[in-house]
C-alpha atoms as a PDB file:
ATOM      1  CA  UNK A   1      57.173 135.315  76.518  1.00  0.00           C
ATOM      2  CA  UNK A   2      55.827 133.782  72.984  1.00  0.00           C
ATOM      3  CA  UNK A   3      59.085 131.835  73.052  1.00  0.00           C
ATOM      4  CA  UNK A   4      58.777 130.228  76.868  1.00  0.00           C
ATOM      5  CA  UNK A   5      55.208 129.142  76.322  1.00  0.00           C
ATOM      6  CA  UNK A   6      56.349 126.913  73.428  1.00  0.00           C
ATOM      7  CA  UNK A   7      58.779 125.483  74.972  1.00  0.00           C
ATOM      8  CA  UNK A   8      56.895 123.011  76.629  1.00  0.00           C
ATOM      9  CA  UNK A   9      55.391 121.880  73.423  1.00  0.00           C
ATOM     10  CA  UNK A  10      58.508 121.412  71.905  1.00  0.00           C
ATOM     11  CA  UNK A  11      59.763 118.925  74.630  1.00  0.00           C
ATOM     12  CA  UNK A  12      56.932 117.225  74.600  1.00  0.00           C
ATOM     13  CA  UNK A  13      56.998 116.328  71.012  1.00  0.00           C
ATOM     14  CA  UNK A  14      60.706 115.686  70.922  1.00  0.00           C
ATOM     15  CA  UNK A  15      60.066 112.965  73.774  1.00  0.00           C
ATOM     16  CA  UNK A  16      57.321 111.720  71.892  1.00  0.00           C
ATOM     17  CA  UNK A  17      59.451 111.423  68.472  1.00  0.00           C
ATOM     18  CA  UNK A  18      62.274 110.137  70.521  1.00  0.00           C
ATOM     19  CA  UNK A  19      60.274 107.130  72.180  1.00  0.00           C
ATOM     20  CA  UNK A  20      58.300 106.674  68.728  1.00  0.00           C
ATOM     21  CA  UNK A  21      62.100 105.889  67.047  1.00  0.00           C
ATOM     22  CA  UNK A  22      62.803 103.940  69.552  1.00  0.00           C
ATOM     23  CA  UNK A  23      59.598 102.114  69.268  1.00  0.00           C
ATOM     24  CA  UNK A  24      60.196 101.549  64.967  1.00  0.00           C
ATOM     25  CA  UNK A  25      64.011 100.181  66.352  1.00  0.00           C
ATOM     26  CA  UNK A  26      62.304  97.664  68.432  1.00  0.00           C
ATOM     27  CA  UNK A  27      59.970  96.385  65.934  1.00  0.00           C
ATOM     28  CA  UNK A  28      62.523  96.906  63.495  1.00  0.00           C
ATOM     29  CA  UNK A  29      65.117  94.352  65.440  1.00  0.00           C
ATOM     30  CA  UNK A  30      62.455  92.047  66.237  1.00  0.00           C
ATOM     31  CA  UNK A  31      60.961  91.662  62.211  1.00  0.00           C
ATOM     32  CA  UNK A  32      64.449  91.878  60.760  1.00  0.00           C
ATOM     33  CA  UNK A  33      66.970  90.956  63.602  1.00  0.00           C
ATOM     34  CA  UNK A  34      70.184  93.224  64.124  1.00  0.00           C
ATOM     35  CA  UNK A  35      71.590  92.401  60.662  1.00  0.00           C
ATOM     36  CA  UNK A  36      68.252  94.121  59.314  1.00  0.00           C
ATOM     37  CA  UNK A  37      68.441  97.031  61.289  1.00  0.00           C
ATOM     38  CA  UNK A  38      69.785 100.411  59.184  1.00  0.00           C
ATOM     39  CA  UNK A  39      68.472 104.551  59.781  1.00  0.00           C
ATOM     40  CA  UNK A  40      66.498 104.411  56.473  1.00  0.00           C
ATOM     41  CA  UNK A  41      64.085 101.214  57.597  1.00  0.00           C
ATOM     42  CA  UNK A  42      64.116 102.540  61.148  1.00  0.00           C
ATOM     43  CA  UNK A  43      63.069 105.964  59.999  1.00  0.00           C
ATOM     44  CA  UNK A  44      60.297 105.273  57.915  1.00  0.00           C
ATOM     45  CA  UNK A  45      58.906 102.826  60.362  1.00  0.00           C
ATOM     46  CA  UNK A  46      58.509 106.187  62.821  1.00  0.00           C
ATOM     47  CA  UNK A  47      57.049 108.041  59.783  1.00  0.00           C
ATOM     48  CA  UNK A  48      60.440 110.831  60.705  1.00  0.00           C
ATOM     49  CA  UNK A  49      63.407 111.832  58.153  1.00  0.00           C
ATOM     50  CA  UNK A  50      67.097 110.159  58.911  1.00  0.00           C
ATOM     51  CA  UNK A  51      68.197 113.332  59.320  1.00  0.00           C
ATOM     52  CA  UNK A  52      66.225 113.281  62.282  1.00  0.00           C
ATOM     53  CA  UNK A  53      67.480 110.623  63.825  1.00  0.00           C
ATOM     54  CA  UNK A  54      71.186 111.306  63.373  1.00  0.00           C
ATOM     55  CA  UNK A  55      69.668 114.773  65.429  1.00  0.00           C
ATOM     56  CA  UNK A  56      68.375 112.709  68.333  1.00  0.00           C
ATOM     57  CA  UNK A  57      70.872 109.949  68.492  1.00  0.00           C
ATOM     58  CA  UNK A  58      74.230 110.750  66.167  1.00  0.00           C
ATOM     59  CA  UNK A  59      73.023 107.676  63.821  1.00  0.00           C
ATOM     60  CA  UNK A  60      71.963 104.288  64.220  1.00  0.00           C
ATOM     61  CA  UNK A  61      75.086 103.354  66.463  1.00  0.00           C
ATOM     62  CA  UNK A  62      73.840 105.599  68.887  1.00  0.00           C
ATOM     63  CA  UNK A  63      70.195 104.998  68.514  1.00  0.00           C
ATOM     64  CA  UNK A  64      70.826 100.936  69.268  1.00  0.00           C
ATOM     65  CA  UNK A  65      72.879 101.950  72.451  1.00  0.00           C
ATOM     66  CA  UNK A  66      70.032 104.320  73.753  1.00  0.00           C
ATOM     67  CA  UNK A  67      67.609 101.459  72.831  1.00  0.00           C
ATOM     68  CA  UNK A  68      69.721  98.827  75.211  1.00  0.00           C
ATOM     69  CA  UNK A  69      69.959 101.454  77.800  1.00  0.00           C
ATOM     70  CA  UNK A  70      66.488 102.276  77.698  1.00  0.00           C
ATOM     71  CA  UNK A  71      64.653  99.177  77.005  1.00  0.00           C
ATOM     72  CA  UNK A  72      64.522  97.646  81.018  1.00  0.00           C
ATOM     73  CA  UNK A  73      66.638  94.107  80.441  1.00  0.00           C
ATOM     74  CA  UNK A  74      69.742  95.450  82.082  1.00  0.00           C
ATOM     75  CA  UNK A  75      68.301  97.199  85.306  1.00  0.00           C
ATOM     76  CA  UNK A  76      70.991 100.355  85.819  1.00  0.00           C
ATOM     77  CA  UNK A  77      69.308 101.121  89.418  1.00  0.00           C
ATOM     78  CA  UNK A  78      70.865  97.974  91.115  1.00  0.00           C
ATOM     79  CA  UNK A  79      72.483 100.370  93.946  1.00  0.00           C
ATOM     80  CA  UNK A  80      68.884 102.058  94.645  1.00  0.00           C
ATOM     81  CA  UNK A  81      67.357  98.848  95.043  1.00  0.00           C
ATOM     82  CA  UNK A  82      69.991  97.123  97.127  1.00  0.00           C
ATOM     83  CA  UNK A  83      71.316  99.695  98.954  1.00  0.00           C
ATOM     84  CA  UNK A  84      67.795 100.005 101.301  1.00  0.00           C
ATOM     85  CA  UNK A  85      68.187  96.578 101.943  1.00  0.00           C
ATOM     86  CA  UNK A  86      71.471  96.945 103.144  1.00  0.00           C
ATOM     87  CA  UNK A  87      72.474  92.785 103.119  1.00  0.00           C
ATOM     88  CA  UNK A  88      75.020  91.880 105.658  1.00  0.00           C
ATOM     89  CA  UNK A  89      74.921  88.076 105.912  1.00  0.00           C
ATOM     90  CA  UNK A  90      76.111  86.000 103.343  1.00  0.00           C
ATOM     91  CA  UNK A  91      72.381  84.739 103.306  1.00  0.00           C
ATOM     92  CA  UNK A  92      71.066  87.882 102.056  1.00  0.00           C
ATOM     93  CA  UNK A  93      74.047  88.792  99.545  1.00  0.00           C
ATOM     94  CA  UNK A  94      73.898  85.162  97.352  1.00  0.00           C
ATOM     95  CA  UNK A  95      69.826  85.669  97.899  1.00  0.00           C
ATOM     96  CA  UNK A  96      70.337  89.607  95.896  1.00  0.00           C
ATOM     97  CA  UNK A  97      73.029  88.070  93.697  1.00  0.00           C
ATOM     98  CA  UNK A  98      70.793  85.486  92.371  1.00  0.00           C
ATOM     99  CA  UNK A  99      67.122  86.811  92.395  1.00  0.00           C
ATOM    100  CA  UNK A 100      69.094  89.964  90.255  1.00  0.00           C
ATOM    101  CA  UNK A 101      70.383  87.458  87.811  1.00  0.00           C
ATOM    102  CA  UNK A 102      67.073  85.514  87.709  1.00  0.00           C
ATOM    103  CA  UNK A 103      65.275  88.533  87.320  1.00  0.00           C
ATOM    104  CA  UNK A 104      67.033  90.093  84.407  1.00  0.00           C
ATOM    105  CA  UNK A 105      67.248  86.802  82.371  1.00  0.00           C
ATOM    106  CA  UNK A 106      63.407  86.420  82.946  1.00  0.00           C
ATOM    107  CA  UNK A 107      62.599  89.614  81.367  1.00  0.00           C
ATOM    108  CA  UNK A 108      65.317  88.714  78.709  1.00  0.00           C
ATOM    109  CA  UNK A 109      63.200  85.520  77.622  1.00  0.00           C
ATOM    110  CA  UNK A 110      59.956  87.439  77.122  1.00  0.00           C
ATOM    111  CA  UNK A 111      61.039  89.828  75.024  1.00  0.00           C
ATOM    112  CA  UNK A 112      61.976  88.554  70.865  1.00  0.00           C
ATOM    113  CA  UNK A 113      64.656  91.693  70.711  1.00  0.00           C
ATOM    114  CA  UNK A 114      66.373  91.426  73.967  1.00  0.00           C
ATOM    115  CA  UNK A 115      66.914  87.657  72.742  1.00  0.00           C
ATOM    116  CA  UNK A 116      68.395  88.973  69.809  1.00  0.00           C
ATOM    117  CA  UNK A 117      70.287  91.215  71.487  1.00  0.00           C
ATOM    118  CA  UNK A 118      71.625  88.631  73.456  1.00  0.00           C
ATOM    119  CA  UNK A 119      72.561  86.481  70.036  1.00  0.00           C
ATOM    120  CA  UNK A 120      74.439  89.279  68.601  1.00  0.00           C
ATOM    121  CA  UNK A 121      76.401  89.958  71.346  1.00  0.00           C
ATOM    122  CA  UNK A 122      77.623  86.084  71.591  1.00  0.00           C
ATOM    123  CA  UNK A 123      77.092  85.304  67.945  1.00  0.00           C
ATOM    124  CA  UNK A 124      76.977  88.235  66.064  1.00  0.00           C
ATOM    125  CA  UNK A 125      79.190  89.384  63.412  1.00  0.00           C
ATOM    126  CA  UNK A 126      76.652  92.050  61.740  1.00  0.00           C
ATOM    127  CA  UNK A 127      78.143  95.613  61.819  1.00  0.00           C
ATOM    128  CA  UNK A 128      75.796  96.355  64.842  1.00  0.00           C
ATOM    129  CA  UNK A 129      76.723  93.648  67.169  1.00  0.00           C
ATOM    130  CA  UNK A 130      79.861  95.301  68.393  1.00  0.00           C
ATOM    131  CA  UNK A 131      77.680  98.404  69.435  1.00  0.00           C
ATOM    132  CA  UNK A 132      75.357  95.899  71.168  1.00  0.00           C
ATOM    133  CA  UNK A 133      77.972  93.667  72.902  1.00  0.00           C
ATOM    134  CA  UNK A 134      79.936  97.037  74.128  1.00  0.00           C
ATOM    135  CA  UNK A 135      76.781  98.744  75.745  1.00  0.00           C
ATOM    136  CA  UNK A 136      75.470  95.437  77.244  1.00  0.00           C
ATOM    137  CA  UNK A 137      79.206  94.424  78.833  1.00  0.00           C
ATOM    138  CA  UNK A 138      78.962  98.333  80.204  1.00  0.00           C
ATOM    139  CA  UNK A 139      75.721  97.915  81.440  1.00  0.00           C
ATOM    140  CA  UNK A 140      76.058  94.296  82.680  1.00  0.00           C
ATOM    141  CA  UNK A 141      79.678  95.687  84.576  1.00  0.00           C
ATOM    142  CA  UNK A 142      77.665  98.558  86.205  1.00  0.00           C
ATOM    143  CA  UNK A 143      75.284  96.075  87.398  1.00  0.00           C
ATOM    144  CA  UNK A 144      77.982  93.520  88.768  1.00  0.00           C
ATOM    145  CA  UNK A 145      79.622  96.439  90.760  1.00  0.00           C
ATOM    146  CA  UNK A 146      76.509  97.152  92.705  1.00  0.00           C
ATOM    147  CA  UNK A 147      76.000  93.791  93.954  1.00  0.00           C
ATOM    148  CA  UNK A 148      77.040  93.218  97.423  1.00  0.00           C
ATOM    149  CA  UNK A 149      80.543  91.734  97.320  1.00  0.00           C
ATOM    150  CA  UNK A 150      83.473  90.956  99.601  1.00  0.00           C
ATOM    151  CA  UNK A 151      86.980  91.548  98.882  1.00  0.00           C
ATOM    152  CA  UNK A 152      87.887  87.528  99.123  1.00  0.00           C
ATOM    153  CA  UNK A 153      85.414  87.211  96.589  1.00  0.00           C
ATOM    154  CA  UNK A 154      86.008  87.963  92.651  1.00  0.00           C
ATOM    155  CA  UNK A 155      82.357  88.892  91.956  1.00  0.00           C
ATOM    156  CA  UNK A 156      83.492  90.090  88.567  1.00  0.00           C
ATOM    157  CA  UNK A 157      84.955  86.814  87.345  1.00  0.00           C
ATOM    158  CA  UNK A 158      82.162  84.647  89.031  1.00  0.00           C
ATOM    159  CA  UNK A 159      79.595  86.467  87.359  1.00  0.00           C
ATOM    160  CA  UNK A 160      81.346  86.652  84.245  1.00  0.00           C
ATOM    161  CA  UNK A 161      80.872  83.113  84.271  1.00  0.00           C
ATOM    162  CA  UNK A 162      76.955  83.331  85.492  1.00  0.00           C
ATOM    163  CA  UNK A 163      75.699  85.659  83.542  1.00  0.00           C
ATOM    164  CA  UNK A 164      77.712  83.613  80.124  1.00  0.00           C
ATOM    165  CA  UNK A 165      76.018  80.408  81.234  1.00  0.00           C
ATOM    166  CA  UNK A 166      72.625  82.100  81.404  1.00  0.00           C
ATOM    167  CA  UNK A 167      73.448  83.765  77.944  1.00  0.00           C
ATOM    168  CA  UNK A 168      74.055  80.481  76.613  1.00  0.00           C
ATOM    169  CA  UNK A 169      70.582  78.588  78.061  1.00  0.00           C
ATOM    170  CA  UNK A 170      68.719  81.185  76.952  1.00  0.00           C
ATOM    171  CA  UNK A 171      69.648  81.180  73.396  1.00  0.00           C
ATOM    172  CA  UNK A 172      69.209  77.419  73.612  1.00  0.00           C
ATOM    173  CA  UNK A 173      66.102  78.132  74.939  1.00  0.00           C
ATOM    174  CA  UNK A 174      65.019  80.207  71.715  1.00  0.00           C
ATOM    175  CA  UNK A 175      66.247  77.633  69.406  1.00  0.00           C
ATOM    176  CA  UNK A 176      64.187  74.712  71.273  1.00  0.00           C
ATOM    177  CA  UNK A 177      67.449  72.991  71.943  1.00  0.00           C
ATOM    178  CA  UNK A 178      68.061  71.128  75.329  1.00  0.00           C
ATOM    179  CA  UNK A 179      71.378  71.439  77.833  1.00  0.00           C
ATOM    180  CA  UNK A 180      72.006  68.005  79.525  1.00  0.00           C
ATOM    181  CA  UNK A 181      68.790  66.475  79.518  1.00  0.00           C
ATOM    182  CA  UNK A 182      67.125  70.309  80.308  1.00  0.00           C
ATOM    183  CA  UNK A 183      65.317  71.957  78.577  1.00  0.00           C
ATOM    184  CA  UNK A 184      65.768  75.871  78.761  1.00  0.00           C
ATOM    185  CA  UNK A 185      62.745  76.600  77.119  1.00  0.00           C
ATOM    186  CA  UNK A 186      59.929  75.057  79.553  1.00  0.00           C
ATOM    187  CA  UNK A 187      59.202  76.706  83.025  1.00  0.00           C
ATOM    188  CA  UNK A 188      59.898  73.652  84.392  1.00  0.00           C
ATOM    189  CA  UNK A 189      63.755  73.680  83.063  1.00  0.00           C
ATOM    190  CA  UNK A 190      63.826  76.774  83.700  1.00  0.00           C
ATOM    191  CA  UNK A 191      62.819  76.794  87.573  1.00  0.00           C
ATOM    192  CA  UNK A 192      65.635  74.361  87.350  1.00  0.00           C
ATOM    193  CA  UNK A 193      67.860  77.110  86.242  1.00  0.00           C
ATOM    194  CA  UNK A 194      66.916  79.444  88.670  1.00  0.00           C
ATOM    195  CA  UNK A 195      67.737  77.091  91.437  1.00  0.00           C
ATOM    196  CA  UNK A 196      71.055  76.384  90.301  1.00  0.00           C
ATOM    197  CA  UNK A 197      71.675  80.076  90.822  1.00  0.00           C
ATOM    198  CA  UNK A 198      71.025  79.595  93.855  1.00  0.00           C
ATOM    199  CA  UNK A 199      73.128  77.681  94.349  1.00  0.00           C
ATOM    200  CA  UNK A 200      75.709  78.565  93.085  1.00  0.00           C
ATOM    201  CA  UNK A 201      75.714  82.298  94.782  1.00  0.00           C
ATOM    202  CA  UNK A 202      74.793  80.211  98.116  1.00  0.00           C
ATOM    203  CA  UNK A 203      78.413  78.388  97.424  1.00  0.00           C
ATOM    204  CA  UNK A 204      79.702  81.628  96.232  1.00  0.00           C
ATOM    205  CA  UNK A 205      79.096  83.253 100.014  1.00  0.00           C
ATOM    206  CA  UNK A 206      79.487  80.265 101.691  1.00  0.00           C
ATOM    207  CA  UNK A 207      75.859  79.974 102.693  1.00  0.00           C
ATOM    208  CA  UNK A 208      75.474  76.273 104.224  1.00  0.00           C
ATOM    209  CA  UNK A 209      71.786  75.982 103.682  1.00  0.00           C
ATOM    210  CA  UNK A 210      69.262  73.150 102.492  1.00  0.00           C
ATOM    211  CA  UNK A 211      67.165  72.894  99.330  1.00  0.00           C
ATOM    212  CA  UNK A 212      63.515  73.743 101.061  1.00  0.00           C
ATOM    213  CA  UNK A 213      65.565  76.635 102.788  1.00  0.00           C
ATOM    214  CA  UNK A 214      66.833  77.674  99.446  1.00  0.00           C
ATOM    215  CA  UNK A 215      63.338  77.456  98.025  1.00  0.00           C
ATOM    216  CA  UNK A 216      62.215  79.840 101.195  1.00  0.00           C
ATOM    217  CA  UNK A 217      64.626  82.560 101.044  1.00  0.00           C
ATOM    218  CA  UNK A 218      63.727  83.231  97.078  1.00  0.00           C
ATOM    219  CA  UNK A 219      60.764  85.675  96.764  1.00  0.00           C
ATOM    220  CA  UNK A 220      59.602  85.254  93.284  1.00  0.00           C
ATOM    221  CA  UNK A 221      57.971  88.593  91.660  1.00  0.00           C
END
């Protein structure tokens, strides 16, 4: 009986250890960037023992690829959300395509470590950024295959090409640098981005419709 009362306790203050490491990881990629981040600085920024952490996660490999699949910038319940909508029309498929997209890269520019993230993966050559770039493109494929699609359509490939683009402006975007005259890193060339992706998912299901109707059929939130 002794034994199933603590029980309880004992989950409670593993989940609290676990999200506490994953907490020192995030500061830990932020301060240092991925090339920075090793299981001794990690660990003593959540006040724990290595050992620990090779416990909850198998080492830092492992830690960084719960972090990624964890941390909210690659949403892994695309299905749930889409599937109650249930879109039909090509309308409403380029409309879940793109406000998906849009939504995921807008998180990605708030946040200093999902940036990072995002710079490894393209730029990367530290250790680490082969353990990021393999759990985002796992993430990122899950993602692609929820999307509404049709079989004349090679929403793989397309995207492939979307989400690189949007990879690309948003690094600019950290290092102040402009793409043709925009600039990434204001909301106003950013907007700008957004409505391409429009756009181009309109073009991508062959949806014949205006700007102002474009603008309508876009529910920010």
């Amino acid at each position: 009986m002794e034994e199933n009362k603590e029980k309880p306790s004992y989950r409670r203050n593993r989940t609290e250890t676990t999200q506490r490491i994953l907490k020192a990881l995030e500061e830990v990629l932020t301060e240092y960037g991925i090339g920075g981040v090793g299981i001794n600085r990690v660990a003593d920024r959540a006040g724990v023992s290595k050992v620990l952490v090779y416990r909850y996660f198998g080492g830092i490999e492992g830690l960084l690829a719960r972090y990624i699949e964890t941390a909210g910038f690659f949403p892994p319940d695309t299905e749930a959300k889409v599937e109650p909508m249930r879109p039909t029309t090509g309308q409403e498929k380029a409309w879940v395509c793109s406000r998906q997209v849009a939504l995921m890269y807008r998180q990605l520019r708030m946040s200093a470590p999902g940036q990072e993230l995002i710079r490894a993966t393209l730029l990367g050559d530290e250790p680490l950024a082969a353990v990021s770039s393999r759990t985002q493109d796992e993430l990122l494929t899950k993602m692609v295959e929820q999307l509404p699609f049709e079989r004349r359509i090679d929403l793989q490939a397309i995207s492939a090409v979307v989400l690189g683009g949007m990879s690309y402006l948003l690094l600019l975007s950290r290092n102040q640098r402009s793409m043709l005259g925009i600039d990434p890193g204001t909301e106003q060339g950013w907007a700008r981005i957004e409505e391409a992706l429009k756009t181009i998912y309109n073009g991508v299901y062959r949806v014949p419709v205006s700007r102002k109707q474009s603008q309508s059929i876009f529910i920010d939130s």
